[in-house]
C-alpha atoms as a PDB file:
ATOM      1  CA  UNK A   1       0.000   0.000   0.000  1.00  0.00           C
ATOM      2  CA  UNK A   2       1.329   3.124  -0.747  1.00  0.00           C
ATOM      3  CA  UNK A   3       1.648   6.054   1.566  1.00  0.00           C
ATOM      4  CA  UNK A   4      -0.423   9.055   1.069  1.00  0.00           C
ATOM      5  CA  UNK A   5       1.301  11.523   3.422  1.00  0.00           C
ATOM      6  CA  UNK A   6       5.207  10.931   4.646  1.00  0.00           C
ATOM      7  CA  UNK A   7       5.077  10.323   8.594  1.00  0.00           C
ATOM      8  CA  UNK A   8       6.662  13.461   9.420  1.00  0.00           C
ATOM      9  CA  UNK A   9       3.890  15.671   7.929  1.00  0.00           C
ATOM     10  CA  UNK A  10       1.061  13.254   9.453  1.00  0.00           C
ATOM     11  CA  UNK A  11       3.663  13.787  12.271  1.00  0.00           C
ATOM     12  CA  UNK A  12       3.689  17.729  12.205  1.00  0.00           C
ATOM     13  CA  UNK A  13      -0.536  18.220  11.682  1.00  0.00           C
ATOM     14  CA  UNK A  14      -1.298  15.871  14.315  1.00  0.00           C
ATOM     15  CA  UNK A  15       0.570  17.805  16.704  1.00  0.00           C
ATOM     16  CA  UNK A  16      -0.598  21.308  15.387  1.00  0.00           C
ATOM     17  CA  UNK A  17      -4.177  20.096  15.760  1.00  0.00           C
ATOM     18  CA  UNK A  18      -3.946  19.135  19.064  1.00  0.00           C
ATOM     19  CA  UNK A  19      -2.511  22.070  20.329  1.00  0.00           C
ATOM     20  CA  UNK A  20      -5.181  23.823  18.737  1.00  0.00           C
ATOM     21  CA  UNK A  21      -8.007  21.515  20.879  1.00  0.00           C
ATOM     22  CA  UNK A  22      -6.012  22.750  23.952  1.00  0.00           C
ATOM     23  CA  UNK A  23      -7.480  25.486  26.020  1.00  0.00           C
ATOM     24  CA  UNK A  24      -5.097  27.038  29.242  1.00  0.00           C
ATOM     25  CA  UNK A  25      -7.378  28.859  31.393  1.00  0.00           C
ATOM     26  CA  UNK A  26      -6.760  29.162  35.250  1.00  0.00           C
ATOM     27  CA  UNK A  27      -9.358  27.548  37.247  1.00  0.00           C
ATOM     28  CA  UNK A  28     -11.684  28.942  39.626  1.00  0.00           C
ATOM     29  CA  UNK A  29     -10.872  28.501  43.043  1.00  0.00           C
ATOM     30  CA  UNK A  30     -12.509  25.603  44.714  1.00  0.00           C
ATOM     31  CA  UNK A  31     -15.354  26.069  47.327  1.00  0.00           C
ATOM     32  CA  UNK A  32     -14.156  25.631  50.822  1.00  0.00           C
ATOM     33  CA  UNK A  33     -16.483  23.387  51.377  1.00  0.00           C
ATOM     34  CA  UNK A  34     -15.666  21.136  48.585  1.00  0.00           C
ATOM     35  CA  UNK A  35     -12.156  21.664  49.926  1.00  0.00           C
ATOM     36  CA  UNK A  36     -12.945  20.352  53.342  1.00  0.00           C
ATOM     37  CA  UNK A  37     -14.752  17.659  52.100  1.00  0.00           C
ATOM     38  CA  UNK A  38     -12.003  16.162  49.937  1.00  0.00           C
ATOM     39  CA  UNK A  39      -9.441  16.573  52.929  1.00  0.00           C
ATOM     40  CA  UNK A  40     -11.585  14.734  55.558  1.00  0.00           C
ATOM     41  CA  UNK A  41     -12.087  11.980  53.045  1.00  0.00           C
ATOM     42  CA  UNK A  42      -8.374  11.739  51.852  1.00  0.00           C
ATOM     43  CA  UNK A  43      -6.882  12.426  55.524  1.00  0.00           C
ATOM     44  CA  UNK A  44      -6.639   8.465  56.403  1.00  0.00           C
ATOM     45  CA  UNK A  45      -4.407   7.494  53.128  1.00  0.00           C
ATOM     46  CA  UNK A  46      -2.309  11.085  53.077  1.00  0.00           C
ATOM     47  CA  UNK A  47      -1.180   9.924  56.555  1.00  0.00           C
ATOM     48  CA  UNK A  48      -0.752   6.806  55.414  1.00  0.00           C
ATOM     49  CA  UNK A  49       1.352   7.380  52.727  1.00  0.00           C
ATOM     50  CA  UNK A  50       2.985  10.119  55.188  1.00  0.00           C
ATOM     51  CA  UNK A  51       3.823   7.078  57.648  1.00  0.00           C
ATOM     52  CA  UNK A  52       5.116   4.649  55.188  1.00  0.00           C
ATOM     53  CA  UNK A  53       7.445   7.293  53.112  1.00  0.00           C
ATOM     54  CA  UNK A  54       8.910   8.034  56.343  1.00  0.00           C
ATOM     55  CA  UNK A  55      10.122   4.449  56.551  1.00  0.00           C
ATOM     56  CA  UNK A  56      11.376   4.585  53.007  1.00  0.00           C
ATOM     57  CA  UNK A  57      13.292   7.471  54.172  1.00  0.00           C
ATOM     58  CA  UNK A  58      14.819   5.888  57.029  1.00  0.00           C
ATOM     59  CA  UNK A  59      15.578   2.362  55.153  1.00  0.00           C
ATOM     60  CA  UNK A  60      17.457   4.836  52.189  1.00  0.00           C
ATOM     61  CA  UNK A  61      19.563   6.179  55.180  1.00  0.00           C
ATOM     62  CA  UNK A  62      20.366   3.582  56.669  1.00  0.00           C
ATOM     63  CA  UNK A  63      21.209   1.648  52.863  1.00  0.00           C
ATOM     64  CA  UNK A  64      23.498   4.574  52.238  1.00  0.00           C
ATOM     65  CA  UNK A  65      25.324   4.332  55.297  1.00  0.00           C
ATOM     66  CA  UNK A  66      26.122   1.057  54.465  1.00  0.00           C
ATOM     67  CA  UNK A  67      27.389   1.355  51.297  1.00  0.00           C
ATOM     68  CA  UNK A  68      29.733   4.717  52.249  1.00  0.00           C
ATOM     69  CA  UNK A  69      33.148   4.117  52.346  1.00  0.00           C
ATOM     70  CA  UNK A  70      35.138   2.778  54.974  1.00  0.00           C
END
């Protein structure tokens, strides 16, 4: 089958349209009360997370103490 359009033009109008279908506006602000909602129901896994990064911290210590010099 022969080729219509050489891949670097397909390439080149692909990109150029969807830069076109992109819009950058800033967004509102969100409602404090949306706000508070989200951080009551995320608060159990951000501490979470906050707990076990804290280990990953201290086990990357302690790794790179071990493999410093003598």
């Amino acid at each position: 089958m022969k080729v219509l359009m050489p891949f670097q033009l397909r390439d080149k109008i692909l990109k150029g349209l969807v830069h076109l279908n992109i819009s950058h506006k800033p967004r509102p602000p969100m409602r404090p009360e949306l706000r508070r909602q989200l951080q009551e129901e995320f608060l159990p896994e951000v501490e979470q997370l906050s707990r076990e990064s804290a280990g990953l911290t201290s086990r990357r210590s302690q790794v790179r103490a071990l493999l410093r010099p003598a």
